[in-house]
Protein backbone atom coordinates (compact mmCIF):
# COMPACT_ATOMS: atom_id res chain seq x y z
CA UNK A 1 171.38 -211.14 69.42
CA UNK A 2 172.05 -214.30 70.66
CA UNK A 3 169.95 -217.68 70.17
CA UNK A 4 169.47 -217.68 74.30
CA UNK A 5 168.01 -214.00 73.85
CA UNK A 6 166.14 -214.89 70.92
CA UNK A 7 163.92 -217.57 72.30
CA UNK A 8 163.64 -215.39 75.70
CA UNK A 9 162.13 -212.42 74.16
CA UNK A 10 159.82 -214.77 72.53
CA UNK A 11 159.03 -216.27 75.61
CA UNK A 12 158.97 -213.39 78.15
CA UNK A 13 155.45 -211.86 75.80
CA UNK A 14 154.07 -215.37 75.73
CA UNK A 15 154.36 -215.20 79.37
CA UNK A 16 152.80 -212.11 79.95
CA UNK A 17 149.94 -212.90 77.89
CA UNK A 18 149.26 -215.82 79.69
CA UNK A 19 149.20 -213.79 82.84
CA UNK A 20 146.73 -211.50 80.88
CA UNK A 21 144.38 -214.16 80.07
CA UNK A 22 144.50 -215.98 83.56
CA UNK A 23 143.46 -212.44 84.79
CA UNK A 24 140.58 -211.91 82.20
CA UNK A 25 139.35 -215.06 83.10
CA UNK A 26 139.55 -214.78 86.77
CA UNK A 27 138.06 -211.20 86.13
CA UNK A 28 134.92 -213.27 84.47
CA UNK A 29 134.57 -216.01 87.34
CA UNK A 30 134.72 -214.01 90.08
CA UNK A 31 132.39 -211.28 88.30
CA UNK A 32 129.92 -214.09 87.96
CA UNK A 33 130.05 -215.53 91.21
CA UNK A 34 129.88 -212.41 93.01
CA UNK A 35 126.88 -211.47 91.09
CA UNK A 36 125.13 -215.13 91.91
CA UNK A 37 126.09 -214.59 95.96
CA UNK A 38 124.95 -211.07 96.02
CA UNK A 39 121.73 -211.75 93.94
CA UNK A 40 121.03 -214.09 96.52
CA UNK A 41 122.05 -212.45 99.58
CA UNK A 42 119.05 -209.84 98.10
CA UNK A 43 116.84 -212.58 98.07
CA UNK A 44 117.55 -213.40 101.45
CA UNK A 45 117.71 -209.64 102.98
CA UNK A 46 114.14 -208.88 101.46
CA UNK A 47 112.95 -212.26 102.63
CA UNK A 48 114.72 -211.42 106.41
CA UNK A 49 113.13 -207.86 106.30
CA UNK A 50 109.42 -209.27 105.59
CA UNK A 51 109.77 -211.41 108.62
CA UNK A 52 111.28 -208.43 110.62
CA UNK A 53 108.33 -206.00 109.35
CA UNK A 54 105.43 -208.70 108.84
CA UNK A 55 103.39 -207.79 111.61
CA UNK A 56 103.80 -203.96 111.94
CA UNK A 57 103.03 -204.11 107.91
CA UNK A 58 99.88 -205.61 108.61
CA UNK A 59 98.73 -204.28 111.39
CA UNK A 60 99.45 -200.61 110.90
CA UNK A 61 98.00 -198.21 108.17
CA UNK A 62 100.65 -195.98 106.82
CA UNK A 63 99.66 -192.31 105.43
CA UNK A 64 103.04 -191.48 105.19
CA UNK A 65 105.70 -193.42 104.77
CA UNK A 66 107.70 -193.81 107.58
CA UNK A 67 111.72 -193.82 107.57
CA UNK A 68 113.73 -196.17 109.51
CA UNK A 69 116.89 -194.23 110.42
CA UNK A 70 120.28 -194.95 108.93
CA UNK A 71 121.76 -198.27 110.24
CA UNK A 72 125.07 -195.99 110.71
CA UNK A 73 123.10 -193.60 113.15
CA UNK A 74 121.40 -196.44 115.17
CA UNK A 75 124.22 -198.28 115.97
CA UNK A 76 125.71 -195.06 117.00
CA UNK A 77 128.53 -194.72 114.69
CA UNK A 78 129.58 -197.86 115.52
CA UNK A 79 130.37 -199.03 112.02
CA UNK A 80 132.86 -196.48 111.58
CA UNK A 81 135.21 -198.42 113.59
CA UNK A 82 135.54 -200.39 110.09
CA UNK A 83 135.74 -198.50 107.05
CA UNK A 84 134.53 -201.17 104.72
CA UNK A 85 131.52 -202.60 106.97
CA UNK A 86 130.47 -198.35 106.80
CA UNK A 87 130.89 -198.65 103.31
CA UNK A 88 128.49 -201.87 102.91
CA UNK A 89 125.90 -200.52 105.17
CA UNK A 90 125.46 -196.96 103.52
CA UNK A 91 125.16 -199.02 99.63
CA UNK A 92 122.36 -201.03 100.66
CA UNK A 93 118.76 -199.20 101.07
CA UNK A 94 115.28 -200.83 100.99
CA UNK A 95 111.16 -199.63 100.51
CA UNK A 96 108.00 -201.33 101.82
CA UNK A 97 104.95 -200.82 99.89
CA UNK A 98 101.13 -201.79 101.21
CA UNK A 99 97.92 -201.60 98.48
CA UNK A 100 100.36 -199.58 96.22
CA UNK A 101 101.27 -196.76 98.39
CA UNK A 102 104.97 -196.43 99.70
CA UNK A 103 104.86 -197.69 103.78
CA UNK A 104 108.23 -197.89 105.09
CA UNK A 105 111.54 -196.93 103.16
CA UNK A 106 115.47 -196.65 104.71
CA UNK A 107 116.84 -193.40 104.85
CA UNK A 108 118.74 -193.61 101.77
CA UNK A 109 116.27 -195.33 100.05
CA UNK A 110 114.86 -194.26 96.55
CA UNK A 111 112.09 -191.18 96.72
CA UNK A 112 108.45 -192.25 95.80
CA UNK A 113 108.88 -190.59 92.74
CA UNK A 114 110.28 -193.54 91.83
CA UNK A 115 107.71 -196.65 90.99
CA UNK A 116 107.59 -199.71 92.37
CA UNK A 117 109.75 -202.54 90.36
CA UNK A 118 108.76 -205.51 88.71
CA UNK A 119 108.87 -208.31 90.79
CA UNK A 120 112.26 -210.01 90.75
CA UNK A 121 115.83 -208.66 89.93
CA UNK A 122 115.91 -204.87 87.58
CA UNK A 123 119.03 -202.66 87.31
CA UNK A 124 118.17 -198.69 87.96
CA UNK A 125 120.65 -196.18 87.73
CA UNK A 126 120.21 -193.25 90.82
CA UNK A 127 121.90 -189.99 91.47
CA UNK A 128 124.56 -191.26 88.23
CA UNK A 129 124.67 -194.58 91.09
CA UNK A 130 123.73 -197.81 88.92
CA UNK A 131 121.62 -200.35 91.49
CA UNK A 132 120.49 -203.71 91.77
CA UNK A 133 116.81 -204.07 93.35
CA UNK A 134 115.32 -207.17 94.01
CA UNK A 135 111.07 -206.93 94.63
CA UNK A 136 109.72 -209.47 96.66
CA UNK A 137 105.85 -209.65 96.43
CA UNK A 138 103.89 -210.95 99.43
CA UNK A 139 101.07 -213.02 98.04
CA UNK A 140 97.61 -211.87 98.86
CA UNK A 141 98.80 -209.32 101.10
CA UNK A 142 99.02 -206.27 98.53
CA UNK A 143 102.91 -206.08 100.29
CA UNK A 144 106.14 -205.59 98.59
CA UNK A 145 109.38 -205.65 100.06
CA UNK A 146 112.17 -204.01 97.57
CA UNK A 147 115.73 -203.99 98.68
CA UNK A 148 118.75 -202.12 96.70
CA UNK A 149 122.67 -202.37 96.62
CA UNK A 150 125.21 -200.56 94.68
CA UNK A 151 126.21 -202.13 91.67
CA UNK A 152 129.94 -200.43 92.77
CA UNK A 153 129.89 -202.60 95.87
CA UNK A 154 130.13 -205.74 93.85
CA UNK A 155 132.71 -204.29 91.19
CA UNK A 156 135.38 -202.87 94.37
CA UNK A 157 135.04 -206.63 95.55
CA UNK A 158 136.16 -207.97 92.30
CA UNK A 159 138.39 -205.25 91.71
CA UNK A 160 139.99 -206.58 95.43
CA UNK A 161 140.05 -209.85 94.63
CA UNK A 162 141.54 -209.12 91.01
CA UNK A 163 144.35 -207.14 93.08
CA UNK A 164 145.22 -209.97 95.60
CA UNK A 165 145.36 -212.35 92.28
CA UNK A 166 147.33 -209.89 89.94
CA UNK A 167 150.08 -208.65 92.51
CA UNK A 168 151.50 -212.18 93.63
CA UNK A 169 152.00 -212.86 89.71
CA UNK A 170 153.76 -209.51 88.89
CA UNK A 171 156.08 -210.52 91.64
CA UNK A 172 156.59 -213.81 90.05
CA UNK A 173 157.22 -212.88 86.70
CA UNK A 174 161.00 -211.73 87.24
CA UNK A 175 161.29 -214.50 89.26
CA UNK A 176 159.76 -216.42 86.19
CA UNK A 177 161.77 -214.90 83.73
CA UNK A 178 165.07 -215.41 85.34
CA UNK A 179 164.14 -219.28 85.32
CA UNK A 180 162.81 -219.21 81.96
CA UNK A 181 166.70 -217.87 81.20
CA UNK A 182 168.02 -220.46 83.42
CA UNK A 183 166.46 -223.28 81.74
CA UNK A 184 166.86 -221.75 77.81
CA UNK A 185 170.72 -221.34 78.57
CA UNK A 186 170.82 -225.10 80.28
CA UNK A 187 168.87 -226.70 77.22
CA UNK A 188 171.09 -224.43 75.00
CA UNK A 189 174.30 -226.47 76.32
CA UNK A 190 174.47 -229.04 74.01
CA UNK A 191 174.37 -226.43 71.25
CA UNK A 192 177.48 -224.52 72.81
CA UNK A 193 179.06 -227.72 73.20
CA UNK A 194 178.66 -228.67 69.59
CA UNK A 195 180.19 -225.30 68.53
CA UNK A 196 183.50 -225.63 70.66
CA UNK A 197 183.69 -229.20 69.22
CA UNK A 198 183.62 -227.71 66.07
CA UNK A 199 185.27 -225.03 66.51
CA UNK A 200 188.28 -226.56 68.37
CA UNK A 201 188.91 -228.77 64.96
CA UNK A 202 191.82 -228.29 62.73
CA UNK A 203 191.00 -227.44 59.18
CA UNK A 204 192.17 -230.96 58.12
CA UNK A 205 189.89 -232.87 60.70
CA UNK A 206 187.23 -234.26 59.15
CA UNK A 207 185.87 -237.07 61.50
CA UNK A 208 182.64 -237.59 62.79
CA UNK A 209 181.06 -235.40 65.84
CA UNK A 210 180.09 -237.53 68.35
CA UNK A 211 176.80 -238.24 69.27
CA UNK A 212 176.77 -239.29 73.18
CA UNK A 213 174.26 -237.73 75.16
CA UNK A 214 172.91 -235.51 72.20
CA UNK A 215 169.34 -234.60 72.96
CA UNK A 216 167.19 -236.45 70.04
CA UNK A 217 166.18 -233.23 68.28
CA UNK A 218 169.38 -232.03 67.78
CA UNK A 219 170.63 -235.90 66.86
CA UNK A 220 169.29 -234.80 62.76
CA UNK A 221 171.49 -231.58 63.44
CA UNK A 222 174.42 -233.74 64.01
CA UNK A 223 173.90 -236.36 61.64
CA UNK A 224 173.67 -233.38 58.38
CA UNK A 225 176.91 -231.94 59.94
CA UNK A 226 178.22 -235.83 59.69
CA UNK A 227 177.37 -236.61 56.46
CA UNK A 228 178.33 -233.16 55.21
CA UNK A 229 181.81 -233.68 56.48
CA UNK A 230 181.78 -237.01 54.76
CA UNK A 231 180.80 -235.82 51.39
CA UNK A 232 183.49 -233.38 52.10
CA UNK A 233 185.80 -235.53 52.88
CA UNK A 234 184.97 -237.44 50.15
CA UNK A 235 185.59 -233.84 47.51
CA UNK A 236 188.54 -233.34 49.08
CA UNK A 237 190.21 -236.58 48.33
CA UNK A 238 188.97 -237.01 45.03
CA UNK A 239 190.68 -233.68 44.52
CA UNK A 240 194.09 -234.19 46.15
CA UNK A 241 193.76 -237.79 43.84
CA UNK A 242 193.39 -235.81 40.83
CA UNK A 243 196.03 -233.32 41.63
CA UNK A 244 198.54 -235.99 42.17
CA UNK A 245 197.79 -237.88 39.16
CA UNK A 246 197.75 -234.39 37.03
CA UNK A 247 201.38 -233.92 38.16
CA UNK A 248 202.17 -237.69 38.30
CA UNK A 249 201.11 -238.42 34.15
CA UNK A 250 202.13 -234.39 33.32
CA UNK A 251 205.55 -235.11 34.04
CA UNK A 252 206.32 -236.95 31.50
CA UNK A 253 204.83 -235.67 28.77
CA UNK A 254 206.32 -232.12 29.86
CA UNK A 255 210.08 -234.05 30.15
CA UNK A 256 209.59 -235.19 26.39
CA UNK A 257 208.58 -231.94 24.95
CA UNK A 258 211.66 -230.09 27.11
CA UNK A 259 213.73 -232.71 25.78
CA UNK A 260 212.46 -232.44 22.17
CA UNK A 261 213.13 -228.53 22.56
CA UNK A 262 216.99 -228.37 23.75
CA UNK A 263 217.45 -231.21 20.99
CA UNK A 264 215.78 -228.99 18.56
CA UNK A 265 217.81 -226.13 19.48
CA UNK A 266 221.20 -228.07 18.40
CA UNK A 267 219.70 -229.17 15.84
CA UNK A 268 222.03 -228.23 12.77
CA UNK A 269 220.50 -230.56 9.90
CA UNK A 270 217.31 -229.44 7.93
CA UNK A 271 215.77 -232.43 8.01
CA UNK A 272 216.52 -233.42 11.66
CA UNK A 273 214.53 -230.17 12.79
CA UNK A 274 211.52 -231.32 10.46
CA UNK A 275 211.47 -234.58 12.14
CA UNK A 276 212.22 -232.80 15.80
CA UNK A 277 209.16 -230.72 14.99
CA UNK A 278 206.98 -233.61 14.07
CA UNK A 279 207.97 -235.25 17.13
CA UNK A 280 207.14 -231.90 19.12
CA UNK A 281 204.19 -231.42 17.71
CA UNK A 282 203.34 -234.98 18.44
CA UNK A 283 204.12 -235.02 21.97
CA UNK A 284 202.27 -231.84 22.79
CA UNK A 285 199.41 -233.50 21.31
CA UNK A 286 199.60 -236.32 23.34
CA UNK A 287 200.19 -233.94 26.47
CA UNK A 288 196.90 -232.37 25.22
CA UNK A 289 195.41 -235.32 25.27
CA UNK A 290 195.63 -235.98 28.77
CA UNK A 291 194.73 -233.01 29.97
CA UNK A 292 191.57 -233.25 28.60
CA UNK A 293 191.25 -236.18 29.74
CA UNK A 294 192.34 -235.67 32.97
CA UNK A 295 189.92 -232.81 32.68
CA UNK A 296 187.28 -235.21 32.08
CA UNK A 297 188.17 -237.25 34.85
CA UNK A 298 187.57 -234.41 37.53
CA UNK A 299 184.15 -233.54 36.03
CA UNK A 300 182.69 -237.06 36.10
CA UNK A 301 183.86 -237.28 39.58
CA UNK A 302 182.06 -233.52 40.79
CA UNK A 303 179.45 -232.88 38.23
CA UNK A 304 175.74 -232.98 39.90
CA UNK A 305 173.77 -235.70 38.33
CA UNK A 306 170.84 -234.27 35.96
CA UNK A 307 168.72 -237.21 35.74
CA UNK A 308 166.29 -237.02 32.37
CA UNK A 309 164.88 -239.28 29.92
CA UNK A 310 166.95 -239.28 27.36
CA UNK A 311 166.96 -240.90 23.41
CA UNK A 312 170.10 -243.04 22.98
CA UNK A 313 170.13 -243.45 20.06
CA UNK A 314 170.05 -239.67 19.33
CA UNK A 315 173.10 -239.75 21.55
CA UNK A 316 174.97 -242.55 19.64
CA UNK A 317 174.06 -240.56 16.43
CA UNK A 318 175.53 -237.14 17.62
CA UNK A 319 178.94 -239.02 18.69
CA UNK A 320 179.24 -240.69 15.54
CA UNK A 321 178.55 -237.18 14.06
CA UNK A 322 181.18 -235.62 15.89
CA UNK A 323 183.97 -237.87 14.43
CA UNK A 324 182.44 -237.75 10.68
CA UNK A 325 185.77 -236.15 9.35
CA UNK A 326 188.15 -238.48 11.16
CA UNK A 327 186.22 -241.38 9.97
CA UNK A 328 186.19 -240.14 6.60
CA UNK A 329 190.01 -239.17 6.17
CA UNK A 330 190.60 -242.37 7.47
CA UNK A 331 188.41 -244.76 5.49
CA UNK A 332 186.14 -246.00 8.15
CA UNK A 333 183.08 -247.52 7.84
CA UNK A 334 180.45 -246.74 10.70
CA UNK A 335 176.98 -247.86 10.85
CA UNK A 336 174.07 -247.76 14.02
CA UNK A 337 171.54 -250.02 13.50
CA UNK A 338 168.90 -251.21 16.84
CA UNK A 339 165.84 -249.17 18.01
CA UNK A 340 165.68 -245.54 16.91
CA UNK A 341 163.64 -244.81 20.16
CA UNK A 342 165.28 -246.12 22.98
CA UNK A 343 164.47 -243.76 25.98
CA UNK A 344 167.03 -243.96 28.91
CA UNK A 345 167.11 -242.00 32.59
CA UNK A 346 170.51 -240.68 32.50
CA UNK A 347 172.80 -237.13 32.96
CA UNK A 348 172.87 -236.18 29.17
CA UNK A 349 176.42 -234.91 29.58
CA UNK A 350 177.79 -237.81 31.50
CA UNK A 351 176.09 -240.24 28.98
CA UNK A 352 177.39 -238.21 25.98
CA UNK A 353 180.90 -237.99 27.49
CA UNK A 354 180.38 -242.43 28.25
CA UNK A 355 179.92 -242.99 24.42
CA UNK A 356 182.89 -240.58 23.06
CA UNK A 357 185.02 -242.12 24.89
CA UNK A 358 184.39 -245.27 23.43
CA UNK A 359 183.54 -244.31 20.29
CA UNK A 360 187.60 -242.15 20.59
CA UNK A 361 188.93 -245.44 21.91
CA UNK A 362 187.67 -247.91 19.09
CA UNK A 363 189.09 -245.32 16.41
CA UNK A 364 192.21 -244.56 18.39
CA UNK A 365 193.13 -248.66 18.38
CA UNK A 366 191.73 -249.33 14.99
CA UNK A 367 193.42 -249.13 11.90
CA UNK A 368 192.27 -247.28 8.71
CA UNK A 369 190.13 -248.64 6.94
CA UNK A 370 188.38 -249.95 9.92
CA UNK A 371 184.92 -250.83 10.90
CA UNK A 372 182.44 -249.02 14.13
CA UNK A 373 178.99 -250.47 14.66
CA UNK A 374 177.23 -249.68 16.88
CA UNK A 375 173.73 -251.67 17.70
CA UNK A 376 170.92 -250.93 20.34
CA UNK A 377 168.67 -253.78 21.42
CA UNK A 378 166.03 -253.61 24.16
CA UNK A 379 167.19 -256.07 27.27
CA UNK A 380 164.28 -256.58 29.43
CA UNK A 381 163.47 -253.33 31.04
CA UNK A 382 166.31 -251.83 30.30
CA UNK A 383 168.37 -250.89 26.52
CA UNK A 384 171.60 -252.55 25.68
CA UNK A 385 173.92 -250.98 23.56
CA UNK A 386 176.75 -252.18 21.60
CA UNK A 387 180.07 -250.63 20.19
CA UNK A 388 182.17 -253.28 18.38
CA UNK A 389 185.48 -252.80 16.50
CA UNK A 390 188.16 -254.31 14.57
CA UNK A 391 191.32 -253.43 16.26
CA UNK A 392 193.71 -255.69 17.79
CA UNK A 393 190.76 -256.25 21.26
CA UNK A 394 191.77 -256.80 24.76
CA UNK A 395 192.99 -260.00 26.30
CA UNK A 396 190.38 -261.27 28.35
CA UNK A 397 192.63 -261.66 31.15
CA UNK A 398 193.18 -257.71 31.04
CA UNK A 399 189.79 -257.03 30.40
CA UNK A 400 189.18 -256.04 33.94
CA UNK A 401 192.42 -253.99 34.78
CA UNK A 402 191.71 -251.88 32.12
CA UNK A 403 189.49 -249.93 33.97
CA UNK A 404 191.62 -248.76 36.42
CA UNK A 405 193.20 -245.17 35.83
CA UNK A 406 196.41 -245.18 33.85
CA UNK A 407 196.52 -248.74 32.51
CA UNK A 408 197.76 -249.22 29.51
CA UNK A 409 197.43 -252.96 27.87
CA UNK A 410 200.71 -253.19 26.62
CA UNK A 411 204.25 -251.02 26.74
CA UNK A 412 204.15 -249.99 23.04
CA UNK A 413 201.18 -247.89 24.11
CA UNK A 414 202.37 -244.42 23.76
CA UNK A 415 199.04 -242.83 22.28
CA UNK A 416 196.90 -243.73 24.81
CA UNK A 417 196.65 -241.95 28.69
CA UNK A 418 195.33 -244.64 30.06
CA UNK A 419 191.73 -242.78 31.42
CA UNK A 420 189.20 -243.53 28.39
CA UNK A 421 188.42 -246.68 30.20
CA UNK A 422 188.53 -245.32 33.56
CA UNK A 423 186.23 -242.44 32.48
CA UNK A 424 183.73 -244.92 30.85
CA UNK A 425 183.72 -246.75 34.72
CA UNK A 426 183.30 -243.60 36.73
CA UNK A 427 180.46 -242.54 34.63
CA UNK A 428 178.98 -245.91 34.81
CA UNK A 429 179.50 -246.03 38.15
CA UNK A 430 177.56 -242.65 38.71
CA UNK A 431 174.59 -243.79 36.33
CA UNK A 432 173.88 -247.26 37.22
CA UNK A 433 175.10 -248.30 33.83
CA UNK A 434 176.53 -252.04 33.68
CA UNK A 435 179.69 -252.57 31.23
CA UNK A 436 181.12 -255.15 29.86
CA UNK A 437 183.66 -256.18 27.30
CA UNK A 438 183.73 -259.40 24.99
CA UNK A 439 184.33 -259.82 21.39
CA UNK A 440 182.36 -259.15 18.31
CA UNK A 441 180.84 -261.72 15.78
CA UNK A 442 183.26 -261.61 13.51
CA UNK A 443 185.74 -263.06 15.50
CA UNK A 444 187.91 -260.06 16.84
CA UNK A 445 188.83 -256.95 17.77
CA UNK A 446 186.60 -255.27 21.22
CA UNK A 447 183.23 -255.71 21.45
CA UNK A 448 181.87 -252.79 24.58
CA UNK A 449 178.11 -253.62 25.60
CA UNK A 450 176.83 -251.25 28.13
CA UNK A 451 172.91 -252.35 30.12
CA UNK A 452 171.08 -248.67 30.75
CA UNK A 453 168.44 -248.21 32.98
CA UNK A 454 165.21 -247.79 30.83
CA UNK A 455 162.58 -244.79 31.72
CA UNK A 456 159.57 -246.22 33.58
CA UNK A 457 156.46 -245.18 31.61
């Protein structure tokens, strides 16, 4: 089902209950003013009929009652020339009554079985017929005039008038209903115009939808699609980045170890294979390397951020952890002194995968024997952390470059892929973290100090 069929079938019921409840509520008016007009034209047709029978009431004694003839017969038929007047004439009736004794009555008036009424306006039900009576009392006279009419006159009237309401809108609801349809599929353009724009896109045409002459609730619409084709957009470059560089920086590595192979093959000396396969094994490492890093570099780039508060120097301690054995086979000395509680709000993963790096990087460029420390000081309302090392340090004229993907800082470089750095300023980047680089107190090496955003307590 389409959207234009959706919102009619929601609209066609709404429609017809309206019609319902205009009716009910005509039903009520006209009910109530029809019962106010006839109540009073009672009033006045017992008030006209005491003036009409005033003096033979008074004058005349009445031992039985006597019966005016049927208004029907005296005008000699004449009412049947309209059917309704005949029907008004034959539902009204009325009685006289002098010192409590019935005096005059209409023909189809009520027998004198029946009492007199209570002055005013009573309901009485006759022959399964329900009546309105109105009793006029004549004061000091010992006369009451009591006229009747059918309750059923007054309900055919509203029933008429209900008819001459209800009929003209039961015409006018197809004629509503195709309108309703007119105007749903006319505010429904913009929509169908949004989806042929869309729709009439290649798969590598990202730009922006355009906006002119959008109605403003479906601007928001427009605006999501926009910013979802930016993000997009934004994916989809990052990827075809990464895929170039993966088969840019792969490409040598993989020329190395096929080279290494085909001279290992013609090898014919002992101990030129044993050097061949140090070399190989060497190589692949390095080629290993790279990929994970490489691998790293995609996942800082897509990962969701999971914000937390986080203990960094818990962090710190677990990377220094991780490295224990390579520290230890190669004589270094590591030490993290600062704050032991130092809460940061940071992705735990991203944060973890900041330090390694730099924490791989000062071992990687350090010789054996060297020295880590590591030192966490508050700064303000943020933590500042510190990662100094005693390798040969980075010109301060490089110190910038080197965070750009694939720098090395000098030729003889062959260990390095030239991403630690790079990975360090992506996740940065991503966290809010500030990093610098300087050198430490004792004069050289590579001194990293990184500000963190704090958690706000």
């Amino acid at each position: 089902m389409t959207l234009s069929q959706r919102l009619f079938w929601r609209i066609l019921p709404t429609l017809m209950a309206t019609i319902l409840i205009v009716g009910a509520l005509a039903y009520r008016s006209a009910t109530r003013e029809i019962e106010n007009i006839y109540d009073a034209e009672l009033i006045n047709d017992a008030n006209t009929l005491w003036i009409l029978l005033k003096g033979h009431l008074e004058k005349n004694a009445f031992p039985v009652p006597a019966e005016v003839p049927d208004i029907d017969f005296s005008m000699g038929n004449q009412l049947a020339l309209n059917q309704d007047a005949d029907d008004y004439a034959d539902a009204h009736a009325f009685r006289s009554w002098k010192g409590g004794a019935l005096a005059m009555v209409s023909s189809n008036a009520f027998p004198a079985s029946v009492p007199p009424f209570s002055v005013g306006f009573a309901d009485y039900i006759h022959a399964n017929e329900k009546w309105r009576v109105y009793s006029l009392s004549i004061a000091k006279t010992g006369i009451v005039v009591e006229v009747a009419e059918k309750v059923a006159l007054r309900k055919g009237l509203v029933g008429n008038i209900l008819l001459d309401i209800a009929l003209p809108l039961l015409v006018l609801v197809p004629v509503i209903a195709f309108l309703a349809w007119l105007v749903i599929n006319n505010g429904l353009s913009h929509i169908r115009g949004l989806v042929r724009q869309i729709r009439s896109r290649t798969p590598d045409d990202l730009s922006l939808l355009a906006t002119n002459d959008m109605p403003s609730d479906l601007l928001p619409l427009v605006r999501s699609l926009n910013q979802f084709m930016q993000k997009l957009d934004t994916s989809l470059t990052l990827e075809r980045r990464f895929a170039d560089l993966a088969a840019h920086q792969l490409r040598t590595p993989q020329a190395g170890i096929k080279l290494l192979l085909q001279m290992l093959e013609k090898a014919t000396d002992e101990e030129e294979r044993q050097q061949l396969m140090k070399d190989l094994v060497a190589s692949n490492e390095r080629a290993m390397h790279l990929i994970a890093q490489l691998l790293h570099l995609a996942r800082v780039s897509h990962q969701p951020l999971r914000l937390e508060a986080i203990n960094l120097c818990e962090v710190a301690a677990a990377s220094l952890a991780d490295v224990g054995v390579i520290l230890g086979n190669r004589g270094f000395e590591a030490e993290l002194v600062g704050k032991e509680v130092a809460y940061v709000k940071a992705d735990r993963l991203l944060l973890r995968l900041l330090i390694d790096n730099l924490v791989d990087n000062a071992i990687k460029y350090s010789s054996d024997g060297g020295e880590i420390r590591i030192e966490i000081v508050p700064a303000g309302v943020d933590w500042r952390l510190f990662i100094d090392d005693r390798g040969p340090g980075i010109p301060e004229d490089q110190r910038e470059a080197v965070f750009l993907k694939f720098h090395r800082v000098s030729a003889a470089d062959r260990d390095g892929a030239g991403l630690g750095l790079a990975i360090v300023a992506e996740i940065a980047q991503r966290l809010g973290i500030q990093v610098g680089l300087s050198t430490p107190t004792w004069g050289y090496g590579l001194r990293v100090e990184l500000i963190i955003p704090a958690v706000v307590t």
